[in-house]
C-alpha atoms as a PDB file:
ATOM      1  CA  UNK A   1      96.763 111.090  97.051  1.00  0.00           C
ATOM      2  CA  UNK A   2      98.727 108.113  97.468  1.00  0.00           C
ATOM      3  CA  UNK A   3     102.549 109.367  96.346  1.00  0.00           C
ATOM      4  CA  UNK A   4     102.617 105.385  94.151  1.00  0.00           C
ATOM      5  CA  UNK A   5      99.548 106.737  92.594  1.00  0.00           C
ATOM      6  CA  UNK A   6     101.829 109.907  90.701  1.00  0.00           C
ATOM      7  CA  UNK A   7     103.561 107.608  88.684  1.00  0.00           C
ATOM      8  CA  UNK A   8     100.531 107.387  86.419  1.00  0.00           C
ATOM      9  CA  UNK A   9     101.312 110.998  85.285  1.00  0.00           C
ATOM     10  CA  UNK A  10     104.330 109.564  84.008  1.00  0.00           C
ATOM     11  CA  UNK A  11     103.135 106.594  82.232  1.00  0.00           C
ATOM     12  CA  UNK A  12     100.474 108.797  80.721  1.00  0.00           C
ATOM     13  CA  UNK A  13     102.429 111.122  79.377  1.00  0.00           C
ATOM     14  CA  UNK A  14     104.929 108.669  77.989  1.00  0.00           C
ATOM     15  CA  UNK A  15     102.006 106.709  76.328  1.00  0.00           C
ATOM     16  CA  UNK A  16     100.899 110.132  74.019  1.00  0.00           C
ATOM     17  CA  UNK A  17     103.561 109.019  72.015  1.00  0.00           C
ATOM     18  CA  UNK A  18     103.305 105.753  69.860  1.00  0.00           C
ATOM     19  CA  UNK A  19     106.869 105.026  68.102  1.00  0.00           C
ATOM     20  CA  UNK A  20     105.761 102.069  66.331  1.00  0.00           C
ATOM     21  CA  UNK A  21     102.981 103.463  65.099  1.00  0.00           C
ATOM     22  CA  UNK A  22     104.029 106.771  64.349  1.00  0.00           C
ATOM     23  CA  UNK A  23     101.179 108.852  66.705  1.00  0.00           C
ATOM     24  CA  UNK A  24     102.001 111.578  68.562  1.00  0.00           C
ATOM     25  CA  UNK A  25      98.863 113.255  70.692  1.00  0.00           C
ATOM     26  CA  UNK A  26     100.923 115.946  72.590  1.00  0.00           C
ATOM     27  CA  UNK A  27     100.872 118.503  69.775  1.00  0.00           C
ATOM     28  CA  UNK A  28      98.890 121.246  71.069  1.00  0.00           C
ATOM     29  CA  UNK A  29      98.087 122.771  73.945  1.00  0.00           C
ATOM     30  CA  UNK A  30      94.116 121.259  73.736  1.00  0.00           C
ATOM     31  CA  UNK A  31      96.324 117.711  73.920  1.00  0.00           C
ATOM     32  CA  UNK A  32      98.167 119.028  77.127  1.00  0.00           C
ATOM     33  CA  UNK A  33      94.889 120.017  78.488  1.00  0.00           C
ATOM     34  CA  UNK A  34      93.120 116.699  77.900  1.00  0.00           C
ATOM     35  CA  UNK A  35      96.301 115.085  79.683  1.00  0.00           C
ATOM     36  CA  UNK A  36      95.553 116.621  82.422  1.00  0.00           C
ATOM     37  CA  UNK A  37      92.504 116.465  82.913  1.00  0.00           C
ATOM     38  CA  UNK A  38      92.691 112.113  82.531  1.00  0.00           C
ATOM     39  CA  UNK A  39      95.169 112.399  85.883  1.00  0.00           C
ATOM     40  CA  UNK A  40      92.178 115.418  87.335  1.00  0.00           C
ATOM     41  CA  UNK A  41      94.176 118.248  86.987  1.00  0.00           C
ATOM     42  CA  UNK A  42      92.801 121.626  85.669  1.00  0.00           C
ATOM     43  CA  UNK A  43      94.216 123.173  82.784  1.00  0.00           C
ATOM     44  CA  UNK A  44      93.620 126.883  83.241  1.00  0.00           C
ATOM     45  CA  UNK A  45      97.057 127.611  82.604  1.00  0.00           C
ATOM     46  CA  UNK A  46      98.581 125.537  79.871  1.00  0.00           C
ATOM     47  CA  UNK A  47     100.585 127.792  77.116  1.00  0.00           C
ATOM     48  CA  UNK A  48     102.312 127.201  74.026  1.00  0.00           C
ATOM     49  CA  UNK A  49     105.610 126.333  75.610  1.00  0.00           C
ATOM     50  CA  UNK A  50     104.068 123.588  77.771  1.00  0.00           C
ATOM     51  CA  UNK A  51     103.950 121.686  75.065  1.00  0.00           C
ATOM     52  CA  UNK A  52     107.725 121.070  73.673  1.00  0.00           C
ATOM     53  CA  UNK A  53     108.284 121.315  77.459  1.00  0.00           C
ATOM     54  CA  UNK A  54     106.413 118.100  78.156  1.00  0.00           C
ATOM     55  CA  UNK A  55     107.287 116.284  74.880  1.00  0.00           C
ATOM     56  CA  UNK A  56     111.005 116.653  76.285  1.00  0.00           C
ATOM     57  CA  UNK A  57     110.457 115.121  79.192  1.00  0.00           C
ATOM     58  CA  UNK A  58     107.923 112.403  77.984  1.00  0.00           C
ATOM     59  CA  UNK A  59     111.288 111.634  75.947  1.00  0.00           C
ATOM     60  CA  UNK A  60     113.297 110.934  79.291  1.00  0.00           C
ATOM     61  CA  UNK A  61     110.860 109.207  80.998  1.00  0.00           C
ATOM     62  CA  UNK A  62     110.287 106.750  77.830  1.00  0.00           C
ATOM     63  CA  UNK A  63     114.121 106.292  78.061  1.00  0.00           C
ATOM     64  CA  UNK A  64     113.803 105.343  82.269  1.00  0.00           C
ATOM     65  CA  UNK A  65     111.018 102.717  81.337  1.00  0.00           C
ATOM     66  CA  UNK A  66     113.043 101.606  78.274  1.00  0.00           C
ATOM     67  CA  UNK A  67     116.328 101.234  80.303  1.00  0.00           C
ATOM     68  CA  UNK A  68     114.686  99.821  83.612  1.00  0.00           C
ATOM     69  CA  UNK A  69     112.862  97.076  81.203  1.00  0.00           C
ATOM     70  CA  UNK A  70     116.406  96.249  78.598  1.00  0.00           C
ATOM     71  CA  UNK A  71     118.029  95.499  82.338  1.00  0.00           C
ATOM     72  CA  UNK A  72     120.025  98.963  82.505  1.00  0.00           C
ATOM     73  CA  UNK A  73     118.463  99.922  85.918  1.00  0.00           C
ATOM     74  CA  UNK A  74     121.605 102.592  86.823  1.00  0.00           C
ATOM     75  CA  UNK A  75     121.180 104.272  83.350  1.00  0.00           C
ATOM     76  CA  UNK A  76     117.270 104.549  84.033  1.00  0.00           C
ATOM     77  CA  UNK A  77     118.109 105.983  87.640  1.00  0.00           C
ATOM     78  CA  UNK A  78     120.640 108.208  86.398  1.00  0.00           C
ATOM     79  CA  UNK A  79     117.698 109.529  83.843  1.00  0.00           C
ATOM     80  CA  UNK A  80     115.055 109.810  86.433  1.00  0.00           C
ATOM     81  CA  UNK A  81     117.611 111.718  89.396  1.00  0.00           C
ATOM     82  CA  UNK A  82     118.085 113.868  85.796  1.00  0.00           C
ATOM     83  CA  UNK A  83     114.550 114.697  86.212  1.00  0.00           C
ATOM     84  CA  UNK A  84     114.031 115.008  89.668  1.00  0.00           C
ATOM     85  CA  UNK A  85     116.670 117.537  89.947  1.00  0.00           C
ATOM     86  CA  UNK A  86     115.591 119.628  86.857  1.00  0.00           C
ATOM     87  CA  UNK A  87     111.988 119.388  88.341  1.00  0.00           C
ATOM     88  CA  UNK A  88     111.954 119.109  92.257  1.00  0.00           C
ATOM     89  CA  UNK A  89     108.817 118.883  94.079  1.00  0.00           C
ATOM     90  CA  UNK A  90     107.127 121.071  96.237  1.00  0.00           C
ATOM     91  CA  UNK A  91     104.951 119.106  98.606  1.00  0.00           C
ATOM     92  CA  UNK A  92     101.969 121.039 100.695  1.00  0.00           C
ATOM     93  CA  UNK A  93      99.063 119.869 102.574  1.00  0.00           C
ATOM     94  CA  UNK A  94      96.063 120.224 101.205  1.00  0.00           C
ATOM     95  CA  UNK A  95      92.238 119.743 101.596  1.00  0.00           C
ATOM     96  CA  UNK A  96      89.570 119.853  99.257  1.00  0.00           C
ATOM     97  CA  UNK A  97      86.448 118.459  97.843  1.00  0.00           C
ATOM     98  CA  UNK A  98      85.237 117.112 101.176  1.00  0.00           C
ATOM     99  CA  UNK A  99      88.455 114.825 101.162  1.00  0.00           C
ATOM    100  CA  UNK A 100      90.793 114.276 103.957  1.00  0.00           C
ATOM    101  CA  UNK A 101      93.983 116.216 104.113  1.00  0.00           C
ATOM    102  CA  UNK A 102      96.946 114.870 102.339  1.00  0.00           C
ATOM    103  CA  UNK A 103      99.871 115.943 100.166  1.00  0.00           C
ATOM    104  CA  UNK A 104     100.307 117.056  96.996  1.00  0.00           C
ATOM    105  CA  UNK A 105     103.557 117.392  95.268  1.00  0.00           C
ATOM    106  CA  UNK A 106     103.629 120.175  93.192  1.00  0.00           C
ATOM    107  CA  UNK A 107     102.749 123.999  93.587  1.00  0.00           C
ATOM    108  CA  UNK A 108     100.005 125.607  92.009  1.00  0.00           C
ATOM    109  CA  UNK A 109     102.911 128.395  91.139  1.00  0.00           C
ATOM    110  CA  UNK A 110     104.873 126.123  88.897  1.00  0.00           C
ATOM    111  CA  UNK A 111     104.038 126.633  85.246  1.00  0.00           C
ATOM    112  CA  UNK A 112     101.915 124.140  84.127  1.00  0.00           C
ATOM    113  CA  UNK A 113     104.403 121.741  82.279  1.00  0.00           C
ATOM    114  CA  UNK A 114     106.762 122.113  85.225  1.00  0.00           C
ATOM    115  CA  UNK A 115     104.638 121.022  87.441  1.00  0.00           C
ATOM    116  CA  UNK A 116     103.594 118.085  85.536  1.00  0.00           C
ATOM    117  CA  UNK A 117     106.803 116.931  85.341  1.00  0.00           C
ATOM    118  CA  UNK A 118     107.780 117.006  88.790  1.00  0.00           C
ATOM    119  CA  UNK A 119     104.704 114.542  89.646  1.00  0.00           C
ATOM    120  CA  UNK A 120     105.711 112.069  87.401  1.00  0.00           C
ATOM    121  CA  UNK A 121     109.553 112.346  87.932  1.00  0.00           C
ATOM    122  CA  UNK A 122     108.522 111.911  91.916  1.00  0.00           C
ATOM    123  CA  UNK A 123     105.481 109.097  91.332  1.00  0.00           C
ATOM    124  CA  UNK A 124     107.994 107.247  89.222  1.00  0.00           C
ATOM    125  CA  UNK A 125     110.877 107.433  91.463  1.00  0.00           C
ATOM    126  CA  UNK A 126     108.126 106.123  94.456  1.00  0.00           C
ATOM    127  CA  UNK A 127     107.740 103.058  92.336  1.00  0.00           C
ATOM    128  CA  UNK A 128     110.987 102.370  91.310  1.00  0.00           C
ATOM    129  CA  UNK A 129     112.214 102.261  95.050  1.00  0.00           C
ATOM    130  CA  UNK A 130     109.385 100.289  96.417  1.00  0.00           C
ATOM    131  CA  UNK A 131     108.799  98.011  93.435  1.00  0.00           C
ATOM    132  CA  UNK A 132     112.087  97.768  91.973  1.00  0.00           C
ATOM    133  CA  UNK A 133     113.724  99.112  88.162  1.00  0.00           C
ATOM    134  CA  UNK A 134     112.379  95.392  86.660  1.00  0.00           C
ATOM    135  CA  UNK A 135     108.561  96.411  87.548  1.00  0.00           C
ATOM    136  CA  UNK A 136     108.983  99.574  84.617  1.00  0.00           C
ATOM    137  CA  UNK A 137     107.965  98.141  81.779  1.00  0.00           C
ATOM    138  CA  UNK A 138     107.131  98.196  78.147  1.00  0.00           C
ATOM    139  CA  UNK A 139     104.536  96.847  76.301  1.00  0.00           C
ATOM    140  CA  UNK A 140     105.609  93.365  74.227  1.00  0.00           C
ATOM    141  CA  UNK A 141     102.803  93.258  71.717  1.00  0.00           C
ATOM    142  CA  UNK A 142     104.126  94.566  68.338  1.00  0.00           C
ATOM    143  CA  UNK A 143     103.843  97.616  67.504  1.00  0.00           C
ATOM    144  CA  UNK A 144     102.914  99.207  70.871  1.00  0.00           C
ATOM    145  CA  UNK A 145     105.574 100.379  72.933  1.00  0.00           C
ATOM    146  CA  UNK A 146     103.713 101.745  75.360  1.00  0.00           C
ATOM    147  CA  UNK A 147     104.958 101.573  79.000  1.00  0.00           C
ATOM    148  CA  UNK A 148     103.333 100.401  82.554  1.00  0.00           C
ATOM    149  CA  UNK A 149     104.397  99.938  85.913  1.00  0.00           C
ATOM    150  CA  UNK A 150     103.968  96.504  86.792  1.00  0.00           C
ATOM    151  CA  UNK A 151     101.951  96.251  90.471  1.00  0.00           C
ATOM    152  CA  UNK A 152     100.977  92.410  90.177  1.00  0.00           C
ATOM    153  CA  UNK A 153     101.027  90.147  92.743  1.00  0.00           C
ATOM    154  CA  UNK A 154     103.574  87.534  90.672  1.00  0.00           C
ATOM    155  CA  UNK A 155     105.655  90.179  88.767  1.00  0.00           C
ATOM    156  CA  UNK A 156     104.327  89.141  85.359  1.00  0.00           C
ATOM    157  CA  UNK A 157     102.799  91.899  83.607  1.00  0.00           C
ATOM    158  CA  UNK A 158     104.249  92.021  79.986  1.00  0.00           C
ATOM    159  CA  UNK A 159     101.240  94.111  77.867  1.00  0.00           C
ATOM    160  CA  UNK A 160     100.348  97.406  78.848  1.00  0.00           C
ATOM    161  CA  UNK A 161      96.382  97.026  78.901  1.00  0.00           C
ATOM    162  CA  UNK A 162      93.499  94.046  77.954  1.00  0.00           C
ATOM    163  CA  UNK A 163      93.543  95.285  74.883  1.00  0.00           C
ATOM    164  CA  UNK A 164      97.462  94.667  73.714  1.00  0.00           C
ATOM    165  CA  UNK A 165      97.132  91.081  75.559  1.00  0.00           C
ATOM    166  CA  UNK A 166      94.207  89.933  74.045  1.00  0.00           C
ATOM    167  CA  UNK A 167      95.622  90.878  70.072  1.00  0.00           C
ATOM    168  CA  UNK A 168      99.108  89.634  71.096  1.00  0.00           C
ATOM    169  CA  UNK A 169      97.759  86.120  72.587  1.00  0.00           C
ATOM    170  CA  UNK A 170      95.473  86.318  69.553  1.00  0.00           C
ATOM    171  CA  UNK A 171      97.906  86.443  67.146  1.00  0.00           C
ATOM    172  CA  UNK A 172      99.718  83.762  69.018  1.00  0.00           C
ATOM    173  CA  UNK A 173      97.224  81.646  68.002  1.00  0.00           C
ATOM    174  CA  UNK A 174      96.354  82.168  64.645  1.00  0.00           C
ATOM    175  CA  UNK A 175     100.303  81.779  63.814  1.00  0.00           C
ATOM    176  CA  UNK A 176     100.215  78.398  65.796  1.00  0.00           C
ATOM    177  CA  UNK A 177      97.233  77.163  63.907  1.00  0.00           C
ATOM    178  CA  UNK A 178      98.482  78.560  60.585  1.00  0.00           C
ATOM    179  CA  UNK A 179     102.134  76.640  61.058  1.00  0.00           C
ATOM    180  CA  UNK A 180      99.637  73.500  62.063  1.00  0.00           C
ATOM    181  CA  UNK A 181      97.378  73.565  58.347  1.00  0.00           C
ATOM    182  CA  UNK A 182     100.855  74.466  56.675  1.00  0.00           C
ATOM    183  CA  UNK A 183     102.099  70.678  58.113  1.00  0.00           C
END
């Protein structure tokens, strides 16, 4: 796997939590084990503590995007080396299902939330250095504050999906025409 491509661990894990709308789907261990399965990772081993484990850590990695997108880049670094040092990798070579080799980051020995975090801590730290702190973002369509890492071409992603683009542009224009009939 691509080591860029670990950074969606991250960004999924910060996006089970919606502040602004007051969700939370990393309650239960069935909620860790559906995270991991949308990055392909098997969740034979996920326990009870994995859970406030990874809700910790979602809560740093929320603060990196936050501070990398406010314009705080060395608090978001000094978050993320926070994490990488709590959770260090432990890269092996590996080959399976008819793929090439290549590397993975994290042990099968870790526990499972440990593990988890390492990936993202490392994929995120990967696209901070090659992309830059300003390509972390967060989601500008009210309420979501989801996050995203930013990989266009022109450095001008501000929604985190379609979806959040489409309602904010939407709304955009229904306040513009509304102002317009109010004239």
């Amino acid at each position: 796997m691509e080591l860029s491509a670990y950074a969606d661990y991250a960004v999924r894990l910060v996006n089970t939590e919606a502040p602004g709308r007051g969700t939370d789907d990393l309650r239960t261990t069935a909620d860790v084990a559906r995270l991991l399965a949308a990055v392909g990772r098997p969740a034979a081993r996920v326990a009870e503590s994995d859970v406030p484990r990874l809700r910790a850590v979602r809560a740093r990695l929320r603060s990196v995007f936050a501070d990398a997108a406010e314009g705080r880049p060395e608090e978001a670094v000094a978050t993320l080396n926070g994490v990488l040092a709590e959770f260090p990798v432990h890269p092996r070579v590996t080959g399976h299902d008819g793929r090439p080799w290549h590397i993975h980051l994290a042990d099968d020995q870790a526990g499972t939330a440990e593990s988890y975090a390492a990936v993202a801590g490392m994929g995120l730290a990967v696209q901070l250095t090659s992309l830059g702190p300003e390509r972390l973002g967060l989601c500008d369509a009210p309420p979501c504050r989801n996050v995203f890492v930013d990989a266009s071409a022109n450095r001008s992603r501000r929604y985190c999906s379609e979806r959040c683009a489409t309602r904010a542009n939407v709304a955009v224009y229904r306040a513009r025409r509304k102002a317009r009939s109010a004239d």
